[in-house]
C-alpha atoms as a PDB file:
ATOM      1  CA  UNK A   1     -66.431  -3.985  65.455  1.00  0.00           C
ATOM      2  CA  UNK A   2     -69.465  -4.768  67.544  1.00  0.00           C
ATOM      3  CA  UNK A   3     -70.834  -8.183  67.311  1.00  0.00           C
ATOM      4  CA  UNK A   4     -74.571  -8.860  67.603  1.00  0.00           C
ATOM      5  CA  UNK A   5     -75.480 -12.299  67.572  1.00  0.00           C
ATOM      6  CA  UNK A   6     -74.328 -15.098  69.096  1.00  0.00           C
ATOM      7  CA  UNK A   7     -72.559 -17.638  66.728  1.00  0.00           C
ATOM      8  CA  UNK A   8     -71.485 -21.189  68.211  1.00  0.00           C
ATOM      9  CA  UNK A   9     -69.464 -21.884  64.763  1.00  0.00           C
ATOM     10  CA  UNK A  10     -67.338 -18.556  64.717  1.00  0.00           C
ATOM     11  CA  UNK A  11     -67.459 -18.684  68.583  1.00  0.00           C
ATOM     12  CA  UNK A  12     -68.424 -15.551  69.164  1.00  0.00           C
ATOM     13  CA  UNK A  13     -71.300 -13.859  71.438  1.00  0.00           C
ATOM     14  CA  UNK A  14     -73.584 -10.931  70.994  1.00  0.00           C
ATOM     15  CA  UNK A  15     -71.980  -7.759  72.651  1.00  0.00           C
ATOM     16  CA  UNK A  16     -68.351  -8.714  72.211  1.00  0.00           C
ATOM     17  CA  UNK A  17     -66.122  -6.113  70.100  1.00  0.00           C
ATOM     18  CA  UNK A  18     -62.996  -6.265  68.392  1.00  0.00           C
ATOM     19  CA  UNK A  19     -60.849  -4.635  65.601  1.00  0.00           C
ATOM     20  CA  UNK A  20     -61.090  -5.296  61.947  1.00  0.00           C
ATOM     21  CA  UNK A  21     -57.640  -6.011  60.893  1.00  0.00           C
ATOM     22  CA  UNK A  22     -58.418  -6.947  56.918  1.00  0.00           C
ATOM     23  CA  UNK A  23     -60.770  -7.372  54.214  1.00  0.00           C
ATOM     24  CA  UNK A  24     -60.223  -9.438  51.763  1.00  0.00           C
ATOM     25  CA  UNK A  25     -62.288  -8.601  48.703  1.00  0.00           C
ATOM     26  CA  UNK A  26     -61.947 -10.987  46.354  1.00  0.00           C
ATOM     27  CA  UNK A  27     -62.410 -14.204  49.127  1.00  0.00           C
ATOM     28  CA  UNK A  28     -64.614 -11.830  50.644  1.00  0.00           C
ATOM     29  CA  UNK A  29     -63.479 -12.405  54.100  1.00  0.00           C
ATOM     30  CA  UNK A  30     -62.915 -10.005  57.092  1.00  0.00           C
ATOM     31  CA  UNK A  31     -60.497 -10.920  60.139  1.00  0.00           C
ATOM     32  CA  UNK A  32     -61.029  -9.469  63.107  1.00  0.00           C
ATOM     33  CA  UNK A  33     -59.594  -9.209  66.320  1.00  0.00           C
ATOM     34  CA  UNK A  34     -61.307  -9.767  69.386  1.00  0.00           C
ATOM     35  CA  UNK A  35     -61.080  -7.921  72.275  1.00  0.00           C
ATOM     36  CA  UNK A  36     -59.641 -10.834  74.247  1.00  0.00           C
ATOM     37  CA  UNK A  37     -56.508 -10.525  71.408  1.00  0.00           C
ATOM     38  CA  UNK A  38     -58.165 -13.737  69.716  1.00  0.00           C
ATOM     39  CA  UNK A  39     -58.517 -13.912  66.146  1.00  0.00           C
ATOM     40  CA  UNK A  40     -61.487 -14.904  63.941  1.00  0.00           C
ATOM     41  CA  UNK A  41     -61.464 -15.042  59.710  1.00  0.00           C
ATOM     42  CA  UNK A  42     -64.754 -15.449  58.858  1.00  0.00           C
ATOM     43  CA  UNK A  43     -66.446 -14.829  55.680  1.00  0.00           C
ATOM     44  CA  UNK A  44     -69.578 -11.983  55.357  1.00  0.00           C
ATOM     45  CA  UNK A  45     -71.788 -14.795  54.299  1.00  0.00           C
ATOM     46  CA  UNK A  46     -71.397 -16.877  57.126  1.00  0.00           C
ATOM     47  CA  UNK A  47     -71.582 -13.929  59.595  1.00  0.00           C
ATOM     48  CA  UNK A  48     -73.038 -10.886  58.928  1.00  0.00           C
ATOM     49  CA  UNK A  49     -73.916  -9.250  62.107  1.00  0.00           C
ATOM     50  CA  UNK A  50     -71.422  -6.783  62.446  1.00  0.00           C
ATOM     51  CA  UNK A  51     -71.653  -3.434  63.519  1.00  0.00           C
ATOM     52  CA  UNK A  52     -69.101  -0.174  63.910  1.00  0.00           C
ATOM     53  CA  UNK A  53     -68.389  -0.603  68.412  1.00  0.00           C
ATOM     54  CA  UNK A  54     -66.558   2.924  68.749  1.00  0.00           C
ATOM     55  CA  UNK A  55     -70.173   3.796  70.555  1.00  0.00           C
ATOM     56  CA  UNK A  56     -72.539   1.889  72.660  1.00  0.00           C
ATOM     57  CA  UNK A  57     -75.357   2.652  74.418  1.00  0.00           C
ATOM     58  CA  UNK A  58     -75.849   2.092  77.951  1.00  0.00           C
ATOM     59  CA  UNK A  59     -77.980  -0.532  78.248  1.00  0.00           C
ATOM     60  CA  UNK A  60     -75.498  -2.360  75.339  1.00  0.00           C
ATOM     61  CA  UNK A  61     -72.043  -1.921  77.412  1.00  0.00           C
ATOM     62  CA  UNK A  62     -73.546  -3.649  80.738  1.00  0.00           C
ATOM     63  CA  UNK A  63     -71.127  -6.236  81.962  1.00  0.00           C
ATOM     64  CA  UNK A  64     -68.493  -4.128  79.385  1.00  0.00           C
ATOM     65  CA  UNK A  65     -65.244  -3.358  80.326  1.00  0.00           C
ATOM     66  CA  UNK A  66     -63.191  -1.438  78.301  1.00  0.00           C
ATOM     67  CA  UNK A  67     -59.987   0.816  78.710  1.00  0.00           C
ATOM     68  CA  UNK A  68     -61.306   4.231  78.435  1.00  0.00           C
ATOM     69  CA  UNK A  69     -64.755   5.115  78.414  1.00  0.00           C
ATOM     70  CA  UNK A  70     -66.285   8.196  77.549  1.00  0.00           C
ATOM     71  CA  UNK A  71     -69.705   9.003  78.750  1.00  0.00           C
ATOM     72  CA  UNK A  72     -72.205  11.329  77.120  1.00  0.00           C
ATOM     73  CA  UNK A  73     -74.521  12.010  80.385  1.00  0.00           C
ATOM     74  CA  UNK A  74     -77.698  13.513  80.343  1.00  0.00           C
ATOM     75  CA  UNK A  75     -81.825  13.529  79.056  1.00  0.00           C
ATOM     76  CA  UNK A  76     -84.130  12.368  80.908  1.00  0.00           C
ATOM     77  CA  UNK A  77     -83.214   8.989  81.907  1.00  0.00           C
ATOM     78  CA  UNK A  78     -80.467   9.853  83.406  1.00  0.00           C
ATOM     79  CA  UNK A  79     -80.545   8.725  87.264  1.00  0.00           C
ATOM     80  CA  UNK A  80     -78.067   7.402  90.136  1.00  0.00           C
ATOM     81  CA  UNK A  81     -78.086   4.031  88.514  1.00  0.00           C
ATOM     82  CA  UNK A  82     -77.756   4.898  84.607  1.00  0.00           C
ATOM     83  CA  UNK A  83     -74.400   7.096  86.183  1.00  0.00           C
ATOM     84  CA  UNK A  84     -72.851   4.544  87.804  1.00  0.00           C
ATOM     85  CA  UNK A  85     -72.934   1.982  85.344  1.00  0.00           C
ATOM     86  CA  UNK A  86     -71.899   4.066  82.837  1.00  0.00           C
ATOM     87  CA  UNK A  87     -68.882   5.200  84.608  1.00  0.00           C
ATOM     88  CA  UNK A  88     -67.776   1.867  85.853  1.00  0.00           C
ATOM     89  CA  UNK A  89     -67.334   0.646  82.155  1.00  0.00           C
ATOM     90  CA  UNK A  90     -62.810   1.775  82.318  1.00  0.00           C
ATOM     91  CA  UNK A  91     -60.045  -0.087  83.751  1.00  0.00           C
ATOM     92  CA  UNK A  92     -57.857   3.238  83.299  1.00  0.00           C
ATOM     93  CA  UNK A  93     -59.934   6.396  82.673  1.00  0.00           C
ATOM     94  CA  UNK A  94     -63.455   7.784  82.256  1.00  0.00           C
ATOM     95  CA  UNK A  95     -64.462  11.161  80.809  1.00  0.00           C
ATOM     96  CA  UNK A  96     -67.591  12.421  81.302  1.00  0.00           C
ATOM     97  CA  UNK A  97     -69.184  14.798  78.723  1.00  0.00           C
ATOM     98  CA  UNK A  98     -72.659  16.944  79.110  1.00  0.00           C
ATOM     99  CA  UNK A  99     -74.530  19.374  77.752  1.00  0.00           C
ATOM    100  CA  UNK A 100     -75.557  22.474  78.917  1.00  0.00           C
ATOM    101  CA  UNK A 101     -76.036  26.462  79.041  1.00  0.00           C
ATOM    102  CA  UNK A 102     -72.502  26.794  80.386  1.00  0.00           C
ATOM    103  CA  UNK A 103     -69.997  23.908  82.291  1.00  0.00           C
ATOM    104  CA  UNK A 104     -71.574  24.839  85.563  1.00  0.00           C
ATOM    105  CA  UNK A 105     -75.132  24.587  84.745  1.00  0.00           C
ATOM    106  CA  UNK A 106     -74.246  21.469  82.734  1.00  0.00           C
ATOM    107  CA  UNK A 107     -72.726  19.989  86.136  1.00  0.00           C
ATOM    108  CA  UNK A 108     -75.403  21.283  88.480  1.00  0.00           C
ATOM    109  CA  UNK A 109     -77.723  19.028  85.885  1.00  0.00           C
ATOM    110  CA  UNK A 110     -75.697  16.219  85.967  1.00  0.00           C
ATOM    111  CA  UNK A 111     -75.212  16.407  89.924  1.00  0.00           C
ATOM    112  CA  UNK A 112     -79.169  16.763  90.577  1.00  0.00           C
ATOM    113  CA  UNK A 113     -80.193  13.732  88.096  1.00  0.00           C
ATOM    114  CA  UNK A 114     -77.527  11.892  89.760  1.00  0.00           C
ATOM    115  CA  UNK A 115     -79.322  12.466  93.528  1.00  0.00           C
ATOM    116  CA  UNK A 116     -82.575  10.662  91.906  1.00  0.00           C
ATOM    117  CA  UNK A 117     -82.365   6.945  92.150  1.00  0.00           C
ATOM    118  CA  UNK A 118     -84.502   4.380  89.934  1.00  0.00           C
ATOM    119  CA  UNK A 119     -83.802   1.550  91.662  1.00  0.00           C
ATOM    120  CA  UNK A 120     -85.897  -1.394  90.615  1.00  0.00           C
ATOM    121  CA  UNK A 121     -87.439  -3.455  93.232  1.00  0.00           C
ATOM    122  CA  UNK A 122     -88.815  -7.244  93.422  1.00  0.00           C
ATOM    123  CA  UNK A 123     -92.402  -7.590  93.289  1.00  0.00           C
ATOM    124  CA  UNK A 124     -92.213  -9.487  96.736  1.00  0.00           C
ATOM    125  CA  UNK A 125     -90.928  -6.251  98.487  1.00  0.00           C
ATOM    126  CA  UNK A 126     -93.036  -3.687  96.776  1.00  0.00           C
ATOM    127  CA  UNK A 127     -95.031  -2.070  99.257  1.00  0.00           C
ATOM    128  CA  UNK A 128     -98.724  -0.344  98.391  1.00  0.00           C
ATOM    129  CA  UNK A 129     -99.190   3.865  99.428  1.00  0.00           C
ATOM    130  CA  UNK A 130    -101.979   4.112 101.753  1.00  0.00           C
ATOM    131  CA  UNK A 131    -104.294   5.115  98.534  1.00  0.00           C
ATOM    132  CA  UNK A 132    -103.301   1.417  96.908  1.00  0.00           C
ATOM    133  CA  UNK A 133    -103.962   0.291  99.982  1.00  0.00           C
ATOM    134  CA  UNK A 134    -107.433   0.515  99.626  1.00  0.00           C
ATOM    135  CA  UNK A 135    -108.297   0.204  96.195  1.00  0.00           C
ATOM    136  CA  UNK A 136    -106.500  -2.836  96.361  1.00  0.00           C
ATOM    137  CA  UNK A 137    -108.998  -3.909 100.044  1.00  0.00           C
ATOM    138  CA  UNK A 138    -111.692  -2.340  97.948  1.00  0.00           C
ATOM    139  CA  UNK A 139    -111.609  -4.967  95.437  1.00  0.00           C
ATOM    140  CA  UNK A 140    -110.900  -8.100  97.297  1.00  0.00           C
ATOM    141  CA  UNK A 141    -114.473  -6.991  99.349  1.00  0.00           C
ATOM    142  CA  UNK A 142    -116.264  -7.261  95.886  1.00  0.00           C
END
């Protein structure tokens, strides 16, 4: 279970996961077990903002770690960046799965997205092309 808001009375945060261990219909409770091997009994109308955690998405696992992870690389976002912080999620293993034509093409892919970085910068050390350069002169003459 994936938990997606933070909740100062069950003590729980947004992103943590754990596993159901039992329903119980007629108090309608669930117990689950957090990943930290703590254990919360809670009912669904106190707490409702559940959801399955067998997958997460990138940008949902950051700060994550898990014991396997298994990484479904590719599309267009991929980049040096996306890669790396999707494989850093395991303590013991990572598999990596992509798609492609054939297993080579599918690495060849992989590999060339992987050269592309999309590192952010701060706005105090972005730097202007010559062309920006002045349009940005061209203005501050008006």
């Amino acid at each position: 279970m994936l938990f997606q808001q933070n909740d100062k009375r069950q003590d729980v945060k947004n992103g943590m996961g754990g596993t159901l261990q039992r329903i119980d219909l007629l108090k309608k409770q669930l117990t689950v077990t957090l990943d930290n091997q703590e254990s919360r009994t809670f009912s669904k109308d106190e707490y409702d903002q559940l959801s399955l955690g067998y997958g997460v998405t990138t940008h949902k696992a950051q700060g994550m770690t898990v014991k396997n992870a298994y990484v479904l690389a590719g599309g267009n976002m991929q980049d040096r960046e996306l890669t790396y912080g999707q494989m850093s999620r395991a303590k013991e293993q990572t598999r990596i799965y992509a798609q492609g034509e054939s297993e080579k093409k599918a690495v060849e892919t992989l590999q060339s997205q992987m050269e592309r970085s999309n590192q952010k910068t701060l706005a105090q050390d972005w730097k202007p092309s010559m062309e920006q350069a002045k349009a940005l002169n061209a203005r501050k003459s008006r």
